[in-house]
Protein backbone atom coordinates (compact mmCIF):
# COMPACT_ATOMS: atom_id res chain seq x y z
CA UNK A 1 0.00 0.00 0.00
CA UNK A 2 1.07 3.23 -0.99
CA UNK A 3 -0.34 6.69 0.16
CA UNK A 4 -0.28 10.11 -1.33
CA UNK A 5 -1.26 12.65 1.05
CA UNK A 6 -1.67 16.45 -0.51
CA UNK A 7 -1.58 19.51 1.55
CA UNK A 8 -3.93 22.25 1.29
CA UNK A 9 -7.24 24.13 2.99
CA UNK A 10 -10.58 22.71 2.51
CA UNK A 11 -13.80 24.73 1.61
CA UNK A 12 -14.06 26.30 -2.15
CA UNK A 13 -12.73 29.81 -0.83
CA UNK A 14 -9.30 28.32 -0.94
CA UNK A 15 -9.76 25.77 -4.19
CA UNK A 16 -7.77 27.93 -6.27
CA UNK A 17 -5.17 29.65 -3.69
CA UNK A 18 -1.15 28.83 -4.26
CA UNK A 19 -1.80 26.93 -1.26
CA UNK A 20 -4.08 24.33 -2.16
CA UNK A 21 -1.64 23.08 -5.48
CA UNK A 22 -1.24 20.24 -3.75
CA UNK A 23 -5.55 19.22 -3.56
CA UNK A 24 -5.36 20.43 -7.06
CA UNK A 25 -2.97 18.02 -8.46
CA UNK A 26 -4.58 15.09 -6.33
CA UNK A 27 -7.35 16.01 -7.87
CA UNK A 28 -6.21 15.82 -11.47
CA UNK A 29 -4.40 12.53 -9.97
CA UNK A 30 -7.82 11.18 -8.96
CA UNK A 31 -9.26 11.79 -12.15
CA UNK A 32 -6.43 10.48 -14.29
CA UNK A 33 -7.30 6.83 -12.64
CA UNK A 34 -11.34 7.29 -13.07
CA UNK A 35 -11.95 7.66 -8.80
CA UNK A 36 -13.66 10.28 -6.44
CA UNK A 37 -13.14 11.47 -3.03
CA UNK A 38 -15.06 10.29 -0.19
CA UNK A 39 -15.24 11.64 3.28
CA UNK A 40 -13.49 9.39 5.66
CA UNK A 41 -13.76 10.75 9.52
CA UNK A 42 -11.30 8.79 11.52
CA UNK A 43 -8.91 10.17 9.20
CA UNK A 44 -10.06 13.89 8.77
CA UNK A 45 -9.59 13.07 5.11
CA UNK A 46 -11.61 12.28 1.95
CA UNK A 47 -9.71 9.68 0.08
CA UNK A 48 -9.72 8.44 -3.07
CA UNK A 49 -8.48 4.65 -4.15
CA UNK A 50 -6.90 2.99 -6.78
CA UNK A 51 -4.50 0.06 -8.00
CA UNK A 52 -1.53 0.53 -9.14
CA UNK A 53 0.84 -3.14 -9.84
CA UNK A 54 0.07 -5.06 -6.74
CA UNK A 55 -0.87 -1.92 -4.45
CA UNK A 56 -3.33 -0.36 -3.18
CA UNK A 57 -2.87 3.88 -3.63
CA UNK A 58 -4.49 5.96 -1.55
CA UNK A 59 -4.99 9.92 -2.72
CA UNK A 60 -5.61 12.19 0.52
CA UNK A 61 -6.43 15.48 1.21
CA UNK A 62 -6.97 15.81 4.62
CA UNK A 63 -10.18 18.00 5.93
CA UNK A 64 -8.03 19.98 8.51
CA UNK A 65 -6.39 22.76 7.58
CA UNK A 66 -2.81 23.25 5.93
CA UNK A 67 -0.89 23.49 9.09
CA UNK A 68 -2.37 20.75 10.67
CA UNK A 69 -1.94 17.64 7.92
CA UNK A 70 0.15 16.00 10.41
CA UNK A 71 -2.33 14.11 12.13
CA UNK A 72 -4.44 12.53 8.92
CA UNK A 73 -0.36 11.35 7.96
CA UNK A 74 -0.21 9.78 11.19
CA UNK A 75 -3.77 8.34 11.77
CA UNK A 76 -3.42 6.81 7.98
CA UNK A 77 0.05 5.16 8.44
CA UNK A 78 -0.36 3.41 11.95
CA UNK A 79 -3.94 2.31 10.79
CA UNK A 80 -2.33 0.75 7.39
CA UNK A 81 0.67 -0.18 9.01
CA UNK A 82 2.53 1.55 6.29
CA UNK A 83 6.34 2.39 5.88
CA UNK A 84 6.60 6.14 6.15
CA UNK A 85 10.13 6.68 4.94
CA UNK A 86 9.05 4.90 1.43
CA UNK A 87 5.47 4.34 1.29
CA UNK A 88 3.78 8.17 2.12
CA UNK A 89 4.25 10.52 -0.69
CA UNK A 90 4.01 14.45 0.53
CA UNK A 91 2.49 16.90 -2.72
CA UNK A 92 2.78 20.40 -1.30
CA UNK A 93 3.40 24.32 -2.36
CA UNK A 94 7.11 25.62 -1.59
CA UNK A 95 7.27 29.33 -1.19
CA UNK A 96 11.50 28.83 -1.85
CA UNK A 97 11.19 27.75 -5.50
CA UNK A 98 10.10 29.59 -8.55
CA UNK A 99 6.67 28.72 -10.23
CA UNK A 100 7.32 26.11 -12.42
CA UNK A 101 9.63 24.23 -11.16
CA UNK A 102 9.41 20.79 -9.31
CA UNK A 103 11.96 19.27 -6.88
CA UNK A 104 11.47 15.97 -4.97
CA UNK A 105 13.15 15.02 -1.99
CA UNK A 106 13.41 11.95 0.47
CA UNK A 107 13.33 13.48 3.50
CA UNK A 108 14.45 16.98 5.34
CA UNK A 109 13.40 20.01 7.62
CA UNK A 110 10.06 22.00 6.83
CA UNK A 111 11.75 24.72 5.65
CA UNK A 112 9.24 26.99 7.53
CA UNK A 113 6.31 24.88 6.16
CA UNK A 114 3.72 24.80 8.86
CA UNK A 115 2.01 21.93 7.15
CA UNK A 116 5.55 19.98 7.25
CA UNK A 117 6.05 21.08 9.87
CA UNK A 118 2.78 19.47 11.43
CA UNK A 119 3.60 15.82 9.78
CA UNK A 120 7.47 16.24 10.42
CA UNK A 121 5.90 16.52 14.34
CA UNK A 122 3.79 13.43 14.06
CA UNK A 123 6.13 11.10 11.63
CA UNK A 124 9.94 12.33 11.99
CA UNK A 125 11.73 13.98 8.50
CA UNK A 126 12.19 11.24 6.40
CA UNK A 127 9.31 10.82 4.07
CA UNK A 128 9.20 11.79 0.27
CA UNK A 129 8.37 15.06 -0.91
CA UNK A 130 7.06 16.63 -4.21
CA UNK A 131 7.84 20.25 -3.58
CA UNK A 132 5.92 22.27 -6.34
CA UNK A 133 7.34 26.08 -6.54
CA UNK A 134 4.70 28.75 -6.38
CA UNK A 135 7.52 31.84 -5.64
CA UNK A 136 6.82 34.62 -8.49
CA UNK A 137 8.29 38.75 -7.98
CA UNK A 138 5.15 39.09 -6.17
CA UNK A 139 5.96 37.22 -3.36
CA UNK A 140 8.70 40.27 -2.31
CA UNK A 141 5.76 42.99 -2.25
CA UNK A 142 2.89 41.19 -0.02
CA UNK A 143 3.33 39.11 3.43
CA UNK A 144 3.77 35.51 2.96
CA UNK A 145 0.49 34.72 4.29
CA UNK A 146 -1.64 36.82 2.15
CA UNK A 147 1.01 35.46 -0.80
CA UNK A 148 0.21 31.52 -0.41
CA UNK A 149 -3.34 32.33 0.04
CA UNK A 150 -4.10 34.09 -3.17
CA UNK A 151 -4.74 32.68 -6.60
CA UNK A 152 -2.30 32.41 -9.21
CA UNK A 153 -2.13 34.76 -12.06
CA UNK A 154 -3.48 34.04 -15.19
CA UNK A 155 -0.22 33.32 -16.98
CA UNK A 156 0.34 30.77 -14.42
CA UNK A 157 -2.55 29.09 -14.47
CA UNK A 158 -1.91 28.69 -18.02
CA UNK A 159 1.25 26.77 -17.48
CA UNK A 160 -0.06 24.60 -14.45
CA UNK A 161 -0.79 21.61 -16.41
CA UNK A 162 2.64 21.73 -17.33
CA UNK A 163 3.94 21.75 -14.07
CA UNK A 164 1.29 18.80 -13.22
CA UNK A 165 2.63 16.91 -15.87
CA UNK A 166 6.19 17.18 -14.14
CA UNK A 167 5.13 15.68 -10.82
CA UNK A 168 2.53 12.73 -12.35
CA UNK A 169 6.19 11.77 -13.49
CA UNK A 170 7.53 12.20 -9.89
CA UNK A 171 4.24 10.44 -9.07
CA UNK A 172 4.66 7.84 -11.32
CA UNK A 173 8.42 7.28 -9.91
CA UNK A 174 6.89 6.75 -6.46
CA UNK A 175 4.51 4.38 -7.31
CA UNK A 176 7.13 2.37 -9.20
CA UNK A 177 9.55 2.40 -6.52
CA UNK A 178 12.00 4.53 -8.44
CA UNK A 179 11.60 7.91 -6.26
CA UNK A 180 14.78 10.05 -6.07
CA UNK A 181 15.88 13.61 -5.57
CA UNK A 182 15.34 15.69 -8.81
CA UNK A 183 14.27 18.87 -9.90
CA UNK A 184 12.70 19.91 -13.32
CA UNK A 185 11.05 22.77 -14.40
CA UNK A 186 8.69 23.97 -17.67
């Protein structure tokens, strides 16, 4: 069993925000492999399933906010007895790379992440990351919160697909055991 756990807010009035990239691209995820979300409580989550090989995927986005994904990531591996260092796959929004470009990474420090920071409190630092840059010359002229919070330009929204088809190949790596530390951008 593999799980891939994207970070973001629930409610439509963050849907499109910089900060919810990661519910975006589990949802195009979800709809590449034909599945829907469904509410599951014990894990503050809705979850979508599918096989991939001889696993069973999981796609999460958990129902508590951003900085609190920590405890859906923990509730989901003890229940499923899964592996965290190899078997959890983090999808989140880094405010330290440009937009469009992609870097994956095995394990490390939140970087100032809150939501990271909440699973690196629950599960340790050493689970795999897709870190998908969102950092634009805006970023220098607003706070950070209001920043990660606001939609993306059109121009970028433009190129997102792009960008998603970069990490369903980091994606892709993951569920075929082949996950390493890269970074590509459109």
């Amino acid at each position: 069993m593999k799980i891939i756990l994207a970070q973001g807010n629930p409610g439509a009035k963050y849907s499109a925000s910089r900060h919810n990239i990661g519910f975006q691209l589990a949802d195009v995820l979800a709809e590449s492999q034909g599945v829907n979300f469904s509410e599951k409580a014990k894990f503050k989550a809705e979850i979508a399933e599918f096989i991939s090989g001889d696993d069973k995927i999981l796609i999460v986005k958990p129902a508590t906010f951003y900085n609190e994904t920590g405890f859906s990531a923990r509730a989901l591996c003890d229940f499923y007895k899964v592996d965290c260092r190899k078997d959890l796959l983090i999808l989140h929004d880094d405010i330290s790379l440009p937009f469009g470009t992609v870097r994956t990474r095995q394990k490390g420090s939140d970087a100032g992440n809150n939501g990271l920071k909440s699973i690196i409190s629950h599960l340790g630092n050493e689970f795999l990351r897709v870190k998908i840059g969102i950092a634009n010359p805006i970023l220098d002229k607003s706070p950070q919160t209001d920043f990660v919070l606001n939609k993306f330009s059109f121009e970028e929204t433009q190129k997102i697909p792009q960008v998603f088809e970069i990490c369903l190949g980091f994606i892709g790596d993951f569920l075929g055991n082949k996950f390493q530390n890269l970074k590509k951008s459109i």
